[in-house]
Protein backbone atom coordinates (compact mmCIF):
# COMPACT_ATOMS: atom_id res chain seq x y z
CA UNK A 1 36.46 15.54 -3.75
CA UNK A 2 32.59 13.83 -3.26
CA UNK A 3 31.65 13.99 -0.12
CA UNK A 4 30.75 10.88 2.05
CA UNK A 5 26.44 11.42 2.61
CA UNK A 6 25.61 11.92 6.31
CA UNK A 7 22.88 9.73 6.25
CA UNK A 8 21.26 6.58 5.67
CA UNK A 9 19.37 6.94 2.12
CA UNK A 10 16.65 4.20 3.01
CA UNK A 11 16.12 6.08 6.56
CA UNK A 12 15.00 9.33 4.84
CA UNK A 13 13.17 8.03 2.15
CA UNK A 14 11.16 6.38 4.72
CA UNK A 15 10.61 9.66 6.22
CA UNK A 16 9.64 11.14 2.73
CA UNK A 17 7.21 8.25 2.17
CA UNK A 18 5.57 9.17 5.67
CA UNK A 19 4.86 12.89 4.81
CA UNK A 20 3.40 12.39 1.01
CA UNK A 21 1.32 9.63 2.58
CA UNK A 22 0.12 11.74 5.33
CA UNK A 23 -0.51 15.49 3.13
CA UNK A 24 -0.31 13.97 -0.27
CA UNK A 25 1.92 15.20 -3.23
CA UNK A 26 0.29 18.76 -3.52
CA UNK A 27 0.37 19.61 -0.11
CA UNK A 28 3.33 18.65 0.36
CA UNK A 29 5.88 21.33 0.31
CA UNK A 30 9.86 20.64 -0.47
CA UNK A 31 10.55 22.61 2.86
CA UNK A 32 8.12 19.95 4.31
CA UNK A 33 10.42 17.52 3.17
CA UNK A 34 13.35 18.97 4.34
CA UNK A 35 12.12 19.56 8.14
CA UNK A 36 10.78 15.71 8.23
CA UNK A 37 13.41 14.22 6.52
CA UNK A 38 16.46 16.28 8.22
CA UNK A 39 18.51 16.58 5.42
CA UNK A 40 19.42 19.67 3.03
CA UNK A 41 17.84 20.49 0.43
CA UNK A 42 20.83 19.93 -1.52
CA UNK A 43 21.16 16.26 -0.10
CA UNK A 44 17.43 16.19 -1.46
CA UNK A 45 18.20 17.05 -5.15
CA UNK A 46 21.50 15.66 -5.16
CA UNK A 47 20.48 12.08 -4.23
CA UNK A 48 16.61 12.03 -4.88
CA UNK A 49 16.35 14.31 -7.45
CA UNK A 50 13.22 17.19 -7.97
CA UNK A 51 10.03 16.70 -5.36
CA UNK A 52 8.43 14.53 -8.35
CA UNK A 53 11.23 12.27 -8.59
CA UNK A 54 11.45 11.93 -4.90
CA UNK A 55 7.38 11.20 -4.86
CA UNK A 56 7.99 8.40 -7.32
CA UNK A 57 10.77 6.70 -5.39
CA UNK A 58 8.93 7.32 -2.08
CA UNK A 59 5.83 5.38 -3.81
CA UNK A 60 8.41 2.23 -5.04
CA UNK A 61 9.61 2.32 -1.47
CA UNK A 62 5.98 1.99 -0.39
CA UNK A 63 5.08 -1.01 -2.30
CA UNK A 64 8.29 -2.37 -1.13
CA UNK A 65 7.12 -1.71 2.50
CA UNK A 66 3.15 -3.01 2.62
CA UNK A 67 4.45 -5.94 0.51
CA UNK A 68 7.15 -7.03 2.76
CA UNK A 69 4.07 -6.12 5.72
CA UNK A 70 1.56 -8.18 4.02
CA UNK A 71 3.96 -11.33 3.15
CA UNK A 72 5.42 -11.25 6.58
CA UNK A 73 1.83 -11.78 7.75
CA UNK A 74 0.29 -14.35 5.52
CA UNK A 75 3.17 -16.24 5.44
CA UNK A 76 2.76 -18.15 8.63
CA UNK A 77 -1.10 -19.80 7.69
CA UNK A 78 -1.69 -22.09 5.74
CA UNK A 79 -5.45 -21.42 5.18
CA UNK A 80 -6.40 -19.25 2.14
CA UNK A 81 -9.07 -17.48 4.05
CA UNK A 82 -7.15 -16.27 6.93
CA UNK A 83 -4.52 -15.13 4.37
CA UNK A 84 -6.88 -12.95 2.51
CA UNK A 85 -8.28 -11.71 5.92
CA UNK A 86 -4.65 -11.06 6.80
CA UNK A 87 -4.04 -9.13 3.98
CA UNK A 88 -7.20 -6.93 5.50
CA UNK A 89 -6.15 -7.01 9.05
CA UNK A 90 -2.68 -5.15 7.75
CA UNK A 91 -4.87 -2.31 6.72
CA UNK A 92 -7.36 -2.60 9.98
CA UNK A 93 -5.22 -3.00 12.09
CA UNK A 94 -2.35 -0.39 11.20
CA UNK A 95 -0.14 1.11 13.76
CA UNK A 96 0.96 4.26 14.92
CA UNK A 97 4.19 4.24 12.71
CA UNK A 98 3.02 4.66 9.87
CA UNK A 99 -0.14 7.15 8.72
CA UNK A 100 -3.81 6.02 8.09
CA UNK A 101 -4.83 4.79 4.71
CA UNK A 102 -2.51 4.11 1.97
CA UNK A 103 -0.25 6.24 0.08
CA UNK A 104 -1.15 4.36 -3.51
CA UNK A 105 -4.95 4.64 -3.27
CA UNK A 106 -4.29 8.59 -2.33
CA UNK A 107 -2.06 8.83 -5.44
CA UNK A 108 -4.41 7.22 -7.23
CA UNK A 109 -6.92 9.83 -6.77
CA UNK A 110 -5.07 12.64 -6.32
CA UNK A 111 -2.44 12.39 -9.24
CA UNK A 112 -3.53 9.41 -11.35
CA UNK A 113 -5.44 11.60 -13.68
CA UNK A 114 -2.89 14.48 -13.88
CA UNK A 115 0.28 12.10 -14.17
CA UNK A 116 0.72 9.15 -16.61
CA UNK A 117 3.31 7.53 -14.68
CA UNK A 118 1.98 8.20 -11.32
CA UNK A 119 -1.07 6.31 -13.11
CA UNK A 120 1.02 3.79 -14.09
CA UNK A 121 2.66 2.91 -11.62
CA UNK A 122 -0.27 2.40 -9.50
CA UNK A 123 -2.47 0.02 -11.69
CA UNK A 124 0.97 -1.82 -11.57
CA UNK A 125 0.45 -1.96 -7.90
CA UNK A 126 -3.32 -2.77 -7.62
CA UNK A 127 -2.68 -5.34 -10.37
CA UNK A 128 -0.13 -7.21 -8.19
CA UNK A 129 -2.44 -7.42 -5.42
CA UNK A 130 -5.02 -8.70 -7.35
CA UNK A 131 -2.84 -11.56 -8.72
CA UNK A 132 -1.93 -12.00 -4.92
CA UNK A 133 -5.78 -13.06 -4.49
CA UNK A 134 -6.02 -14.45 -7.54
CA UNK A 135 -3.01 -16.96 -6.84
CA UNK A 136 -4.14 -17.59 -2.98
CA UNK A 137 -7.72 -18.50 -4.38
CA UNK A 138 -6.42 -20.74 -7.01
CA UNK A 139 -4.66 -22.46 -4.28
CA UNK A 140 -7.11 -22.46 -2.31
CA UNK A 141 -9.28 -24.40 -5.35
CA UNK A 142 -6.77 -27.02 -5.56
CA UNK A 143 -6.88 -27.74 -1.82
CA UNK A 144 -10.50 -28.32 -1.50
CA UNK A 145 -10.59 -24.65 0.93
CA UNK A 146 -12.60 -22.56 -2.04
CA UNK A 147 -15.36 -24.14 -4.26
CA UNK A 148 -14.05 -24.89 -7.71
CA UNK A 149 -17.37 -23.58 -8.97
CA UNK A 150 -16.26 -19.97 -8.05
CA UNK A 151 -15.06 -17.56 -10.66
CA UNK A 152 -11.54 -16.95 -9.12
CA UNK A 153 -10.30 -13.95 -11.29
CA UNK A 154 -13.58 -12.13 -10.61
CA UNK A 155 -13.53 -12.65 -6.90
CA UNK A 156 -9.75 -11.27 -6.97
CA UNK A 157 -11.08 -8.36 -8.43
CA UNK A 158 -13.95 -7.97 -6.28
CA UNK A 159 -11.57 -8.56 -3.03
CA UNK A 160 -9.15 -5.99 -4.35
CA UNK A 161 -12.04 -3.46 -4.74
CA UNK A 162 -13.28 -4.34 -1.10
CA UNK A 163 -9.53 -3.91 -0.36
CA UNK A 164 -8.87 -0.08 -1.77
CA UNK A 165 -12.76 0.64 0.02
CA UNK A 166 -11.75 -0.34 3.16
CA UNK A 167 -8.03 1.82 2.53
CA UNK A 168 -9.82 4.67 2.37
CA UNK A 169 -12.17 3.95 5.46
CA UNK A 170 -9.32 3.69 7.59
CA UNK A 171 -8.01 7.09 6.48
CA UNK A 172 -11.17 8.40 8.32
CA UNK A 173 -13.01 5.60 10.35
CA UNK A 174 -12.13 4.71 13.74
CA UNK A 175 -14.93 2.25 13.88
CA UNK A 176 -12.86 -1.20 14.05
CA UNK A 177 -15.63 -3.75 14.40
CA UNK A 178 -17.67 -1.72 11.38
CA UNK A 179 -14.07 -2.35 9.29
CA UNK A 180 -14.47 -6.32 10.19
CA UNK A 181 -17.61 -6.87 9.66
CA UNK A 182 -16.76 -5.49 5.81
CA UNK A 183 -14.41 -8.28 5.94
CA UNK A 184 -15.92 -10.66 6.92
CA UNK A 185 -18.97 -10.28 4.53
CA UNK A 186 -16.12 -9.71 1.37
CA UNK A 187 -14.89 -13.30 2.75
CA UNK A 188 -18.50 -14.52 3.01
CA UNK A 189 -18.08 -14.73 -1.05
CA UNK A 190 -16.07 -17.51 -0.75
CA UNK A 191 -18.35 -19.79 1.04
């Protein structure tokens, strides 16, 4: 007879997401995972699968997190600019729950050349954020907000790039008004 599972399956993959963001994959030992996530390493295999498999699920469940974060705070303006700068402020401004930086620009350059699905998987997720900008400064064309005369896929790219810099500044920088002022000169492109 299965047994019922004595925990909440989003719960500890939130708590798996938190320690391969903080030491990254290699670092990351599956005893690690087993002390942070309070489960067995059993419950780990059984439900999650290998560390790898667990890594990939913890990365969905990232994207899943910082996208709910990051439509949860532009969705209350109505002003391109301040949308894009919101989309900034969520990595400026990031609390104490969750680690510094982000978990897909440290897979990026930690696995992305080792893994072809970890690569994946993450140009996925940097090419959704660039359609993000790209869509906000189309919108922001048709509204009269952004110059028409502006090239709008190139700026998405060039915010995104800003974007990832600035990700892995705050895995290091405590410097907050050194952070905005990198903001504000990325939005100074759209003037």
């Amino acid at each position: 007879m299965a047994r019922n599972k004595e925990f909440d399956e989003q719960e500890v993959l939130n708590k798996a997401m938190e320690v391969f963001w903080k030491q990254g994959y290699e670092k990351t030992s599956l005893q690690d995972l087993v002390d942070h996530m309070d489960i067995h390493r059993r419950s780990i295999y059984d439900t999650f699968g290998d560390k790898r498999a667990l890594f990939m699920k913890a990365l969905m469940h990232y994207e899943e997190t910082i996208t709910t974060r990051i439509q949860k705070k532009i969705e209350s303006t109505i002003m391109v600019k301040q949308a894009i700068r919101d989309v900034f402020e969520v990595v400026i401004h990031s609390d104490d729950q969750y680690p510094k930086g982000c978990l897909t620009v440290n897979a990026a350059v930690e696995l992305s050349l080792l893994d072809q699905e970890v690569s994946k998987r993450v140009t996925e997720m940097f090419e959704k954020t660039e359609i993000l900008f790209y869509d906000l400064l189309i919108y922001g064309q048709e509204t009269g907000e952004i110059s028409k005369s502006l090239d709008a896929k190139g700026l998405s790219h060039f915010i995104h790039n800003s974007l990832v810099g600035l990700r892995v500044l705050a895995k290091t920088m405590e410097d907050q008004k050194k952070m905005e002022s990198i903001v504000d000169l990325t939005l100074s492109t759209l003037e």
